[in-house]
N, C-alpha and C. Protein backbone atom coordinates (compact mmCIF):
# COMPACT_ATOMS: atom_id res chain seq x y z
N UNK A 1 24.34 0.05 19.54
CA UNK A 1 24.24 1.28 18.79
C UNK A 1 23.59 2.36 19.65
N UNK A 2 22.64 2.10 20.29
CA UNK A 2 22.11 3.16 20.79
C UNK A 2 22.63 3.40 22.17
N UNK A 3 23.08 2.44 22.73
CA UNK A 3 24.13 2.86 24.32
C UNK A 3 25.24 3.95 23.90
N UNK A 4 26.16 3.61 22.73
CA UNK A 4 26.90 4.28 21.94
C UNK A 4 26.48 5.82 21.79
N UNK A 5 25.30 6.34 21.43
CA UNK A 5 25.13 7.06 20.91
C UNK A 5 24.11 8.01 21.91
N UNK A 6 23.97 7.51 22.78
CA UNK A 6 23.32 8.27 24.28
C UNK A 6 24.00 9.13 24.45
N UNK A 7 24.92 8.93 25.15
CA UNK A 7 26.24 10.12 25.60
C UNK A 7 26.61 11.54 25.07
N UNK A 8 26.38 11.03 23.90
CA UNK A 8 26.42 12.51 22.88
C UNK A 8 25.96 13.39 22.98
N UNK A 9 24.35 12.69 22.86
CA UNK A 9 23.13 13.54 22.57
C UNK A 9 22.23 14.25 24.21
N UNK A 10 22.41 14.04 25.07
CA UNK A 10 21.56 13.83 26.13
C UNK A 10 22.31 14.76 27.43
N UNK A 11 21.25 15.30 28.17
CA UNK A 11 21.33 16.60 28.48
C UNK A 11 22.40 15.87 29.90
N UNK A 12 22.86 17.30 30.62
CA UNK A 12 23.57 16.59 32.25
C UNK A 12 23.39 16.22 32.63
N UNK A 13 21.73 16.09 33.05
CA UNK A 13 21.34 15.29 33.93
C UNK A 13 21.30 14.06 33.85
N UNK A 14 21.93 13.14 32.59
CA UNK A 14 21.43 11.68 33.08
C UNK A 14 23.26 11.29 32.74
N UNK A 15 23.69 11.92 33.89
CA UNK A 15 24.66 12.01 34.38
C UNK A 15 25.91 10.52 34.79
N UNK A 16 24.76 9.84 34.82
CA UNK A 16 25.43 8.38 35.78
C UNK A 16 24.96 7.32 34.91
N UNK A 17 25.51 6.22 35.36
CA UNK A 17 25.68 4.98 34.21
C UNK A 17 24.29 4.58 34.84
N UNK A 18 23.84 4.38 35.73
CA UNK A 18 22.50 3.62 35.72
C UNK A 18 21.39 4.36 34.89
N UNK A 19 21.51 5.88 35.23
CA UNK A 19 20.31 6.65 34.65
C UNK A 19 20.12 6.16 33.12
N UNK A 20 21.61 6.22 32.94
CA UNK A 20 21.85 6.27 31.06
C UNK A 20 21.14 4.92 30.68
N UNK A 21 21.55 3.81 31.33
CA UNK A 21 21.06 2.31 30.69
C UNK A 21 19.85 2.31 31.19
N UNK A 22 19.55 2.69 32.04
CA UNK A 22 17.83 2.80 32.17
C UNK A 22 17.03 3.30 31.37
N UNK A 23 17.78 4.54 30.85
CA UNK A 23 16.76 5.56 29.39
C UNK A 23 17.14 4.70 28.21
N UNK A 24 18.03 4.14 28.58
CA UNK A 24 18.42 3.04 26.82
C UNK A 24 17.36 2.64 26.81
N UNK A 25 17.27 1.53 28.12
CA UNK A 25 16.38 0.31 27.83
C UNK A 25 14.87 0.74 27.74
N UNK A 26 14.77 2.03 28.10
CA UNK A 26 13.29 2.79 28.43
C UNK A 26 12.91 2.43 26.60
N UNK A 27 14.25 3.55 26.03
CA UNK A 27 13.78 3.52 24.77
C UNK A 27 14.03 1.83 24.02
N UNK A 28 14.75 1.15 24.32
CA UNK A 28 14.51 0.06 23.74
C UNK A 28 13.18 -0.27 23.76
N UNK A 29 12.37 -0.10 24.85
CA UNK A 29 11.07 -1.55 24.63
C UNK A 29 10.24 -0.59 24.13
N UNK A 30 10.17 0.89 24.37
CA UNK A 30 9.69 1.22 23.35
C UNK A 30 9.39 1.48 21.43
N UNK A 31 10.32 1.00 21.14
CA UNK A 31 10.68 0.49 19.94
C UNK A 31 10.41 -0.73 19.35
N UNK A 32 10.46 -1.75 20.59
CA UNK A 32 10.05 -3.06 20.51
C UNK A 32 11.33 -3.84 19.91
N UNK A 33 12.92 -3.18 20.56
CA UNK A 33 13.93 -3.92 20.10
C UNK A 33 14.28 -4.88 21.34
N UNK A 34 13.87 -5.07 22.41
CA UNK A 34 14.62 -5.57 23.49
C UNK A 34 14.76 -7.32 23.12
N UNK A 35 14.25 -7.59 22.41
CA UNK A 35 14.75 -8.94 22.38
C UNK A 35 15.45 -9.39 21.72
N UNK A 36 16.06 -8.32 20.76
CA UNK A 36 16.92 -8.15 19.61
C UNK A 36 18.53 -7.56 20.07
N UNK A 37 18.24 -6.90 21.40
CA UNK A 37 19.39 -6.43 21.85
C UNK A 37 20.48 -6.53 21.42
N UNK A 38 21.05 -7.56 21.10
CA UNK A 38 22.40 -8.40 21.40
C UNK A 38 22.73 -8.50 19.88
N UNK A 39 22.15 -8.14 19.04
CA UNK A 39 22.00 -8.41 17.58
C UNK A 39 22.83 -7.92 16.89
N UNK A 40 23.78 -8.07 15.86
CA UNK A 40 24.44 -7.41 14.78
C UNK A 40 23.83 -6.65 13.83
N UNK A 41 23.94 -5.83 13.80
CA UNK A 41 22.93 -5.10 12.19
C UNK A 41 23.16 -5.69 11.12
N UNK A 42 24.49 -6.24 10.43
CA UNK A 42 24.79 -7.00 9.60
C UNK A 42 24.28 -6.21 8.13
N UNK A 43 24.44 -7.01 7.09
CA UNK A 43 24.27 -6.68 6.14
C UNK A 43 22.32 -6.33 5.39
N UNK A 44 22.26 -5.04 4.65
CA UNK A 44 20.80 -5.50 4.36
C UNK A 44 20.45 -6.32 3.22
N UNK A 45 19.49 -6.90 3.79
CA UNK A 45 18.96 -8.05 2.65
C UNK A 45 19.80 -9.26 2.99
N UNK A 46 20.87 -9.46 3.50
CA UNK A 46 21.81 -10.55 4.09
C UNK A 46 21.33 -11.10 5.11
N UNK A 47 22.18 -10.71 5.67
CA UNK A 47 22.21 -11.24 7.20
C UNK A 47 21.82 -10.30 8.26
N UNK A 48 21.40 -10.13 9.51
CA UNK A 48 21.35 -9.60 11.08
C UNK A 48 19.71 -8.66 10.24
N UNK A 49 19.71 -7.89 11.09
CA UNK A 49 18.47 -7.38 11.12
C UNK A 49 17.88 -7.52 10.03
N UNK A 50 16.24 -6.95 9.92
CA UNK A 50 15.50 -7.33 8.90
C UNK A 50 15.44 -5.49 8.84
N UNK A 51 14.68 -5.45 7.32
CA UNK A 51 14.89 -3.93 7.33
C UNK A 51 13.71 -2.97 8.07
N UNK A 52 12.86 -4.12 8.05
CA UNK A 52 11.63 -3.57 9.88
C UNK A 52 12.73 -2.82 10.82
N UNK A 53 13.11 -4.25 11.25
CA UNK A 53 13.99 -3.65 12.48
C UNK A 53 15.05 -2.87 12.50
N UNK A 54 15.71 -2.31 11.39
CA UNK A 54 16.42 -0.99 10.98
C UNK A 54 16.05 0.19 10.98
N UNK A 55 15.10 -0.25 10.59
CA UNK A 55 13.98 1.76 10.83
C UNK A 55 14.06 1.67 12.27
N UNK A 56 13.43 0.76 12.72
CA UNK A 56 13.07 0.74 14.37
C UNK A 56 14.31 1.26 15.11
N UNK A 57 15.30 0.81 14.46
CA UNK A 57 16.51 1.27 15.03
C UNK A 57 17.32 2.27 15.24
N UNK A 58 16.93 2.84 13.87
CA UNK A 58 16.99 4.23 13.26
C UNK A 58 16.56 5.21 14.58
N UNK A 59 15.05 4.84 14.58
CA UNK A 59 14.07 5.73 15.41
C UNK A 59 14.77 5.81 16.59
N UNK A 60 15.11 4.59 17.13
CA UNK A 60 16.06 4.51 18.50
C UNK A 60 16.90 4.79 18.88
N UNK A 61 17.87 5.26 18.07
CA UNK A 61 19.01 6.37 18.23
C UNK A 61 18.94 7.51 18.49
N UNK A 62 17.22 7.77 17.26
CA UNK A 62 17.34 9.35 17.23
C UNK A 62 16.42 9.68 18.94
N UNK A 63 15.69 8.63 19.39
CA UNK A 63 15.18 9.05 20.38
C UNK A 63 15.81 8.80 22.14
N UNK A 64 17.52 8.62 21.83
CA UNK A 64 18.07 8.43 22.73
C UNK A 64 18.79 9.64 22.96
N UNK A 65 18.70 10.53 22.06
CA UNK A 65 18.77 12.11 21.99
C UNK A 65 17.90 13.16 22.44
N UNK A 66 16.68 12.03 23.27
CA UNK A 66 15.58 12.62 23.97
C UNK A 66 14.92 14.35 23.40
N UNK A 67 14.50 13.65 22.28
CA UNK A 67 14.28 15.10 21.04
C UNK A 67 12.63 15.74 21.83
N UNK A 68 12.48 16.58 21.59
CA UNK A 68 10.50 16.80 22.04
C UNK A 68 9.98 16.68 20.29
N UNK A 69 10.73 16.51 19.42
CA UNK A 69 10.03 16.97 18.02
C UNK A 69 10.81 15.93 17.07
N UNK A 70 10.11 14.97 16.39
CA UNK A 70 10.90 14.17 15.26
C UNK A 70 10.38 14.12 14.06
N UNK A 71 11.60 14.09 13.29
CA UNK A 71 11.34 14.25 11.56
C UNK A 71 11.43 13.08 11.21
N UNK A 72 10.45 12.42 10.46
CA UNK A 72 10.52 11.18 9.99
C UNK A 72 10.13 11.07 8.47
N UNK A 73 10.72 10.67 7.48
CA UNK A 73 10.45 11.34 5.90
C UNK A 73 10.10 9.58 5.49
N UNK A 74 9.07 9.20 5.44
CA UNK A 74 8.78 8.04 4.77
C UNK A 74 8.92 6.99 5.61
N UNK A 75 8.82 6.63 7.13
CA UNK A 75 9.00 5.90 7.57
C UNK A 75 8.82 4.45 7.07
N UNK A 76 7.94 4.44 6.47
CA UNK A 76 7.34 2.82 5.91
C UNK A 76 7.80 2.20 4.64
N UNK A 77 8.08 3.72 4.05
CA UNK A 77 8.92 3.28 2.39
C UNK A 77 9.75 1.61 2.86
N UNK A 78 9.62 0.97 1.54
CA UNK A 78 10.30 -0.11 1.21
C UNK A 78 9.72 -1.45 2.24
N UNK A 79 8.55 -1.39 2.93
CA UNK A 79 7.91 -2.42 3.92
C UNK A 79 6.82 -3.14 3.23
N UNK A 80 6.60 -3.99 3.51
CA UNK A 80 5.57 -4.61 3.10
C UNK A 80 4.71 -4.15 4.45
N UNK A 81 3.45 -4.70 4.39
CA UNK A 81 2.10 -4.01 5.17
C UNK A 81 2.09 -4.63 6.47
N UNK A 82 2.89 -5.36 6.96
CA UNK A 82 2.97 -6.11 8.39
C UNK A 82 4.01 -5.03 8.79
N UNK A 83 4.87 -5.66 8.35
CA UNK A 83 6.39 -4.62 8.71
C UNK A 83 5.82 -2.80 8.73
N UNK A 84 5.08 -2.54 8.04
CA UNK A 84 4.56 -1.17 8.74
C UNK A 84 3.84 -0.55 9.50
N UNK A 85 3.34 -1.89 9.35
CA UNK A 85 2.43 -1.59 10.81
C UNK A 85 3.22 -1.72 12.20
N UNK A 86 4.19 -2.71 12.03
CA UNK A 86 4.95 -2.48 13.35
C UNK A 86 5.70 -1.19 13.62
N UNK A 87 6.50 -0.47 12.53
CA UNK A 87 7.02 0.79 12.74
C UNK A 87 6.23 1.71 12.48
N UNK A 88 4.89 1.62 12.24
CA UNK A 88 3.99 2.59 13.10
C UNK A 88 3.64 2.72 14.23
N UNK A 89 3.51 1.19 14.78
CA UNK A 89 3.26 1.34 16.17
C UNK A 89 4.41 1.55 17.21
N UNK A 90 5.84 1.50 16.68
CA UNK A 90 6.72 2.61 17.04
C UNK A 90 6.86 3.85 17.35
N UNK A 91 5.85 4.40 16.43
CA UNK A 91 5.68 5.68 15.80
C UNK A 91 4.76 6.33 16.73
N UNK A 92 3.14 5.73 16.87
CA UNK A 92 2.61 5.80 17.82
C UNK A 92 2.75 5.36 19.65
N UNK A 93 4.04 4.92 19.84
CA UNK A 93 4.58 4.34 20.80
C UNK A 93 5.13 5.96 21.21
N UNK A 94 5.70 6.20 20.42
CA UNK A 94 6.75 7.94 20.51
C UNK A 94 5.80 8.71 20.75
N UNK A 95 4.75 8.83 20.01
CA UNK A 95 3.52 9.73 20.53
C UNK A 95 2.92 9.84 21.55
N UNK A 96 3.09 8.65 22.38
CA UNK A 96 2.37 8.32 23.62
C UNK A 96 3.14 9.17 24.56
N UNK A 97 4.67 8.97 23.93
CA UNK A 97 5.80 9.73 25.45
C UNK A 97 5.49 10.72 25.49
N UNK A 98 4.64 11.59 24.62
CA UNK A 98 4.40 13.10 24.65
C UNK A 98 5.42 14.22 23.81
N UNK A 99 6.00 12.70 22.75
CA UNK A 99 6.75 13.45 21.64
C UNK A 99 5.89 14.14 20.92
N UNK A 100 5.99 14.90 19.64
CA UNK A 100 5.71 15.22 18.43
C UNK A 100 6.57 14.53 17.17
N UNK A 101 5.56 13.98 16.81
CA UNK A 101 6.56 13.07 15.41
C UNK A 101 5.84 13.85 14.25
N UNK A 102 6.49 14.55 13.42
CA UNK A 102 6.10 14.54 12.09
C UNK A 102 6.84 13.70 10.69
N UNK A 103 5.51 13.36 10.18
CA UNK A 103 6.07 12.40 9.05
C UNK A 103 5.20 12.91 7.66
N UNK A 104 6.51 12.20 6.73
CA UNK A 104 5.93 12.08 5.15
C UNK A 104 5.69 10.64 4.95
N UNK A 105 4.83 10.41 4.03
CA UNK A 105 4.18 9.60 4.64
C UNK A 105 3.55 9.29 2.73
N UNK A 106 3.75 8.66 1.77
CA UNK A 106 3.18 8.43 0.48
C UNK A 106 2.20 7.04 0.32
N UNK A 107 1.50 7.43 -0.44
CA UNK A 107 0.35 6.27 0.22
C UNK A 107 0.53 4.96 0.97
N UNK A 108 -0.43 5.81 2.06
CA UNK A 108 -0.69 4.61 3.25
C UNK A 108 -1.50 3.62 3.26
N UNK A 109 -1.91 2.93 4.03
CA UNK A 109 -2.71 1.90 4.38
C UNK A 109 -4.19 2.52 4.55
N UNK A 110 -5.00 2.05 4.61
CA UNK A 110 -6.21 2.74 5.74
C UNK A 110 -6.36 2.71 7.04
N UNK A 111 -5.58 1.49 7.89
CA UNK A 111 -5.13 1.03 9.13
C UNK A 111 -4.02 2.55 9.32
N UNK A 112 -3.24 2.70 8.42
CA UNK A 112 -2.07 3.77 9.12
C UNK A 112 -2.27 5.07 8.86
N UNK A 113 -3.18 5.45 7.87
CA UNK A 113 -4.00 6.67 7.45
C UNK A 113 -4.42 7.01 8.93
N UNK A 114 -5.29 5.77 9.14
CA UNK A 114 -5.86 6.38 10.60
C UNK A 114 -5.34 6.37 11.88
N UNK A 115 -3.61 5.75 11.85
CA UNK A 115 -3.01 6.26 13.11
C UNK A 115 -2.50 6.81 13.27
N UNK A 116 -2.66 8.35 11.97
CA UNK A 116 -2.57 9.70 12.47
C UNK A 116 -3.75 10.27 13.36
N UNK A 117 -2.91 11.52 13.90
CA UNK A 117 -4.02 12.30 14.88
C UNK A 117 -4.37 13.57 14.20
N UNK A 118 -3.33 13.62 13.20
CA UNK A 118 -3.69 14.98 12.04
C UNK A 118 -2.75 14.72 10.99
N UNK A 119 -3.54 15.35 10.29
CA UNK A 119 -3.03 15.27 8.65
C UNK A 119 -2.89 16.55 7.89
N UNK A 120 -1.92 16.84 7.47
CA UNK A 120 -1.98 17.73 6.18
C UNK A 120 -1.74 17.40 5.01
N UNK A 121 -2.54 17.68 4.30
CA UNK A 121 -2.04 17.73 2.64
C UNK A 121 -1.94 18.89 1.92
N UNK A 122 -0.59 18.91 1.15
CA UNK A 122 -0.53 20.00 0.85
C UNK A 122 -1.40 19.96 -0.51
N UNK A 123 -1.53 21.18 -0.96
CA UNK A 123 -2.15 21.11 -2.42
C UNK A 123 -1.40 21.51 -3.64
N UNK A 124 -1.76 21.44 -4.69
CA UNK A 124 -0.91 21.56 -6.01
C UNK A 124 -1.18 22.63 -5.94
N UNK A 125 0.36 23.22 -6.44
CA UNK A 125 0.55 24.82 -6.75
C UNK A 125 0.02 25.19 -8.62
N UNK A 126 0.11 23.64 -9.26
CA UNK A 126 0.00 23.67 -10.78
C UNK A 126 -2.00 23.83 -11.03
């Protein structure tokens, strides 16, 4: 999926087949899919991925589009508290590259509360 979807998104310069599978795999282990590589997405709740590793995957497409700024609306919705902690530390993985991730985000953890670096809340207009 995400070799697929490089080409599209991604500027001239990564021009040549090595550059390209090199930024794949860059963003693969950043995601923490590389050992999953080879994997079918398959059905959810069925079979092939788990729905952890669908977000993760998600994220990995959109960051094979080498964005400086990402929208992420609920990343954790529908996880239980292991599984979000790993696609946070996705999340904070993206932050490290010197992205900007913004997210919505409905009650968190206290572990993932605090692996923001800023927060807004908006306030009631009522």
């Amino acid at each position: 999926m995400c070799t697929n979807s490089r080409s599209a998104h991604l500027p001239s310069y990564f021009n040549t087949a090595i550059v390209l599978q090199r930024f794949v795999e860059e963003v693969m282990e950043l995601v923490e899919l590389k050992a999953i590589r080879d994997s079918l997405v398959g059905l959810p709740g069925l079979t092939g991925l788990s729905t952890e590793q669908r977000k993760r995957l998600t994220i990995a497409v959109e960051l094979v589009a080498n964005p400086s700024v990402i929208f992420m609306d609920e990343p954790t919705s529908g996880l239980d508290a292991r599984a979000a902690a790993i696609v946070m530390r996705t999340v904070r993985n993206t932050v490290d590259t010197g992205r900007t991730v913004v997210c919505t985000i409905h009650q968190p953890s206290t572990e993932i509360f605090e692996a923001f670096d800023e927060v807004c809340c908006p306030s009631s207009l009522f």
